[in-house]
N, C-alpha and C. Protein backbone atom coordinates (compact mmCIF):
# COMPACT_ATOMS: atom_id res chain seq x y z
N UNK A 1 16.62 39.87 44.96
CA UNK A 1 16.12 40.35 43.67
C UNK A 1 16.76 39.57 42.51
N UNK A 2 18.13 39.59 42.52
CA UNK A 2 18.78 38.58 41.37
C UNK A 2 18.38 37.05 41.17
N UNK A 3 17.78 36.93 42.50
CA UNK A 3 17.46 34.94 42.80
C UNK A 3 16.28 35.54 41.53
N UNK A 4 15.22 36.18 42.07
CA UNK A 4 13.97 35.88 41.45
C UNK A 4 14.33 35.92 40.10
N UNK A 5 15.04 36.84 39.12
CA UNK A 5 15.37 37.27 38.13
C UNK A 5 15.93 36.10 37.15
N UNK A 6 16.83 35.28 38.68
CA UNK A 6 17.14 33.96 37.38
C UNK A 6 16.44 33.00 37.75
N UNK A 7 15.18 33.01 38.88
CA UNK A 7 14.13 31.69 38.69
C UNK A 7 13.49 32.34 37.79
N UNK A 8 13.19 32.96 37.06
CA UNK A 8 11.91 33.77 36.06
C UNK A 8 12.90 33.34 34.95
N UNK A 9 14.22 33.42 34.54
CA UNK A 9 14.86 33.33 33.51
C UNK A 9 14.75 32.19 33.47
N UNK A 10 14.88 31.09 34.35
CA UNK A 10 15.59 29.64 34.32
C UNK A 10 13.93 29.26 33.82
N UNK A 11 12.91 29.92 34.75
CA UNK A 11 11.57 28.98 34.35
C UNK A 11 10.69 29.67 32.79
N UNK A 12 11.39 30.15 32.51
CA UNK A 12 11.30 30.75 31.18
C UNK A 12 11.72 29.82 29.95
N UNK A 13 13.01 29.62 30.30
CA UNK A 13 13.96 28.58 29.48
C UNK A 13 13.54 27.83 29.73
N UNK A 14 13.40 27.07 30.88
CA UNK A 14 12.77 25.23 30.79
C UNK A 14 11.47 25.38 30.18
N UNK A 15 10.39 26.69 29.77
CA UNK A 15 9.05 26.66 29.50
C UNK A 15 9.33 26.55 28.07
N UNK A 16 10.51 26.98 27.28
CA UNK A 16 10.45 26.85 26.04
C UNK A 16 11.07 25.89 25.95
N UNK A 17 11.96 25.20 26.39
CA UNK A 17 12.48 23.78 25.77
C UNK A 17 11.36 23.30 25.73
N UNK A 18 10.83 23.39 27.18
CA UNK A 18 9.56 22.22 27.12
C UNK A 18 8.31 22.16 25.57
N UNK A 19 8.08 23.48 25.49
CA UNK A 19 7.46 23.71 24.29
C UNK A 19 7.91 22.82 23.08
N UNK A 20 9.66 23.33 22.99
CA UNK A 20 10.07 22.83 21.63
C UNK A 20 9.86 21.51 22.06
N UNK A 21 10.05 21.13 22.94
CA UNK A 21 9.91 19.33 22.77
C UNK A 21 8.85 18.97 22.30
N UNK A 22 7.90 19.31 23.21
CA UNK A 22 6.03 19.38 22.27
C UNK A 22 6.18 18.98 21.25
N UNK A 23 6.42 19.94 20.91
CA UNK A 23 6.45 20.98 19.30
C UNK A 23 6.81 20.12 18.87
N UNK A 24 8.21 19.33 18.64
CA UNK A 24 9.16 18.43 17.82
C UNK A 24 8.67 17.17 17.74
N UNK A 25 8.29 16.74 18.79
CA UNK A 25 7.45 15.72 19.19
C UNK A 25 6.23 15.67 18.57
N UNK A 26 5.39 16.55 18.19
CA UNK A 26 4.33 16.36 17.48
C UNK A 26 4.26 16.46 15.95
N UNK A 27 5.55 17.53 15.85
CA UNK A 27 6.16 17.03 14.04
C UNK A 27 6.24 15.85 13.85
N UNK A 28 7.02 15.19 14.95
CA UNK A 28 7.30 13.64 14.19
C UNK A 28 6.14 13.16 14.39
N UNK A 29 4.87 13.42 15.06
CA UNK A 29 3.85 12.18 15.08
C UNK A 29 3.34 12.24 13.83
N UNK A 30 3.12 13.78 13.22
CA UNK A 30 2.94 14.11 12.02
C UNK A 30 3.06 13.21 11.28
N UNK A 31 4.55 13.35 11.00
CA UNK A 31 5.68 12.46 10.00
C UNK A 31 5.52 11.08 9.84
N UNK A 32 5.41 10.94 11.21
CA UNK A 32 4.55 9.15 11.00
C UNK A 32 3.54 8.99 10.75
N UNK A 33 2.43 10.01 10.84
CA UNK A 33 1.13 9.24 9.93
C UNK A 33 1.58 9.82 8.88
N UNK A 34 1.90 10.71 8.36
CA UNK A 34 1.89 10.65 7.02
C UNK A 34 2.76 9.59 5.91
N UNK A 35 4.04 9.13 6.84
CA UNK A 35 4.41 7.72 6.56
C UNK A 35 3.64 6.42 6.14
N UNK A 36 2.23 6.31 7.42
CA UNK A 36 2.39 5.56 7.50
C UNK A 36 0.98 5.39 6.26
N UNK A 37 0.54 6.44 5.98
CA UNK A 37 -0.50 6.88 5.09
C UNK A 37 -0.20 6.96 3.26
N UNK A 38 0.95 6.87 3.34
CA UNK A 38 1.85 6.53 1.75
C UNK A 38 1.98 5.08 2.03
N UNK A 39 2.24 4.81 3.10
CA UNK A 39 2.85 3.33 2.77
C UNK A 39 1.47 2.35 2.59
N UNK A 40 0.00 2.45 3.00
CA UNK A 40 -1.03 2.17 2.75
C UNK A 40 -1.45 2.66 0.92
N UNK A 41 -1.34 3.55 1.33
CA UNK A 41 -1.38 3.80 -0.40
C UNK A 41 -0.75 3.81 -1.37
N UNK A 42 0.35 3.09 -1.21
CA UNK A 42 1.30 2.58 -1.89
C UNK A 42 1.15 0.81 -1.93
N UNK A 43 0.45 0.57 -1.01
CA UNK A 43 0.03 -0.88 -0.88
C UNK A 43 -1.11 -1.16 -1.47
N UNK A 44 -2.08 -0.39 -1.72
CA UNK A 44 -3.30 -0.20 -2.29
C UNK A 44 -2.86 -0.29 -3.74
N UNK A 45 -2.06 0.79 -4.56
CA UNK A 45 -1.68 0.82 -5.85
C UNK A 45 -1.23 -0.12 -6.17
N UNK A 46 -0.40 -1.08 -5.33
CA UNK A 46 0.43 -2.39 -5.87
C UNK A 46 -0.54 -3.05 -5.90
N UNK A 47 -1.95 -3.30 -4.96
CA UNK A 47 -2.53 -4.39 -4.81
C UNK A 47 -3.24 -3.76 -6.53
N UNK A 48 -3.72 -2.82 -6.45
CA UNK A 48 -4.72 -2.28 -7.98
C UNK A 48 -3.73 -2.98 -9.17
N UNK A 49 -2.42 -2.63 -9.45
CA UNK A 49 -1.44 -3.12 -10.58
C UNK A 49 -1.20 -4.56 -10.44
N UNK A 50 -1.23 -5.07 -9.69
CA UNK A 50 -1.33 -6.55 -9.83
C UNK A 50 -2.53 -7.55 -9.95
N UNK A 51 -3.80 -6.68 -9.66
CA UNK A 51 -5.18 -6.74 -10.51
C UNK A 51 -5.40 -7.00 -11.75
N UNK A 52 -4.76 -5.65 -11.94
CA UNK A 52 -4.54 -5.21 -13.49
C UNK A 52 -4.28 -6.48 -14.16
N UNK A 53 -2.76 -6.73 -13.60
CA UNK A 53 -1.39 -7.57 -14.28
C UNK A 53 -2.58 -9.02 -14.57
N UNK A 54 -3.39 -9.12 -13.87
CA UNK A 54 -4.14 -10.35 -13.78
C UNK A 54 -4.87 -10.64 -15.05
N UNK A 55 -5.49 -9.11 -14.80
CA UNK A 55 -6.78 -9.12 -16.22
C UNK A 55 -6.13 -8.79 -17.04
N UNK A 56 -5.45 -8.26 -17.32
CA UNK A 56 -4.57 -8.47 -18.91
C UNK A 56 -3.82 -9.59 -18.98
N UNK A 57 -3.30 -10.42 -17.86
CA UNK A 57 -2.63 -11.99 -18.65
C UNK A 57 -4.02 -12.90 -18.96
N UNK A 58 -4.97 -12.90 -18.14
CA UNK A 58 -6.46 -13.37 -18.62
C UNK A 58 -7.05 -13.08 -20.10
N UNK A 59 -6.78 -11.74 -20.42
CA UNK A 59 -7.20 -11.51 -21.42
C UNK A 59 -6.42 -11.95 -22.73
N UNK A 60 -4.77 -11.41 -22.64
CA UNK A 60 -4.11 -11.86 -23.65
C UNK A 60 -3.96 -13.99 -23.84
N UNK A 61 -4.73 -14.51 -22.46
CA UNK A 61 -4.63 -15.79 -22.67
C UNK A 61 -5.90 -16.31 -23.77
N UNK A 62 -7.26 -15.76 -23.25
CA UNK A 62 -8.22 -15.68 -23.66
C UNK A 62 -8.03 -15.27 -25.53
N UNK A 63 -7.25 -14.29 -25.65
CA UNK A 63 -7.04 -13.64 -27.04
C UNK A 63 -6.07 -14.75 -27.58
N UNK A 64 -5.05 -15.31 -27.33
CA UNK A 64 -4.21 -16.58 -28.28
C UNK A 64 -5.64 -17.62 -28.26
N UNK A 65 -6.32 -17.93 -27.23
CA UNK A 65 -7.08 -19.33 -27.05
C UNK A 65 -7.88 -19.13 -28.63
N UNK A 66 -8.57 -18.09 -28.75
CA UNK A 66 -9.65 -17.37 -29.54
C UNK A 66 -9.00 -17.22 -31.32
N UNK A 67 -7.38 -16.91 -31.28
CA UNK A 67 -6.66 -17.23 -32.23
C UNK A 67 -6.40 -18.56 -32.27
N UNK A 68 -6.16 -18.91 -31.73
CA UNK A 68 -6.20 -20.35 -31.95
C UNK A 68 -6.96 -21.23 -32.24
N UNK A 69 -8.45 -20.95 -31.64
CA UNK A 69 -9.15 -21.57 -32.56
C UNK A 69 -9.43 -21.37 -33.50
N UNK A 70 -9.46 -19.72 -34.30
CA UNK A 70 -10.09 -19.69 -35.29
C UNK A 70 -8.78 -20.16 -36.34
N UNK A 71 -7.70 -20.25 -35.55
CA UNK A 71 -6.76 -20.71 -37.00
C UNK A 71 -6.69 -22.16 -37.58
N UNK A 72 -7.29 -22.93 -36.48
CA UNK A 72 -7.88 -24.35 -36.78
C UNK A 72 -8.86 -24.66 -37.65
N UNK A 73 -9.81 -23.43 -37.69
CA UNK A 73 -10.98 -24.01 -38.26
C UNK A 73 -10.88 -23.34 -39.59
């Protein structure tokens, strides 16, 4: 009677570690896409701001060229 009592206890306990491992294990897969889902969109925003950075040195080049000529003429 005591054997069965601590195979039911013991396979009890290994059923919940096993769980938490799951469990923990699938937090972190979590954790990594959501990692890896900032770090894309964080790559996206840099690529957009250095767009940006483009068309405004284009423009402020465009804007001296445009002063410049008209201060010639």
């Amino acid at each position: 009677m005591v054997t069965i009592v601590l195979l039911v206890a013991s396979a009890v306990m290994l059923g919940f570690a096993g769980w938490a491992t799951w469990d923990g294990h699938r937090h972190m897969l979590r954790a990594e896409a959501a990692a890896r889902q900032a770090r894309e969109h964080a790559n996206a925003a840099q690529a957009h701001a250095n767009h940006a950075r483009a068309a405004a040195d284009r423009a402020v080049a465009a804007a001296d060229a445009l002063h410049t000529t008209t201060k010639e003429n």
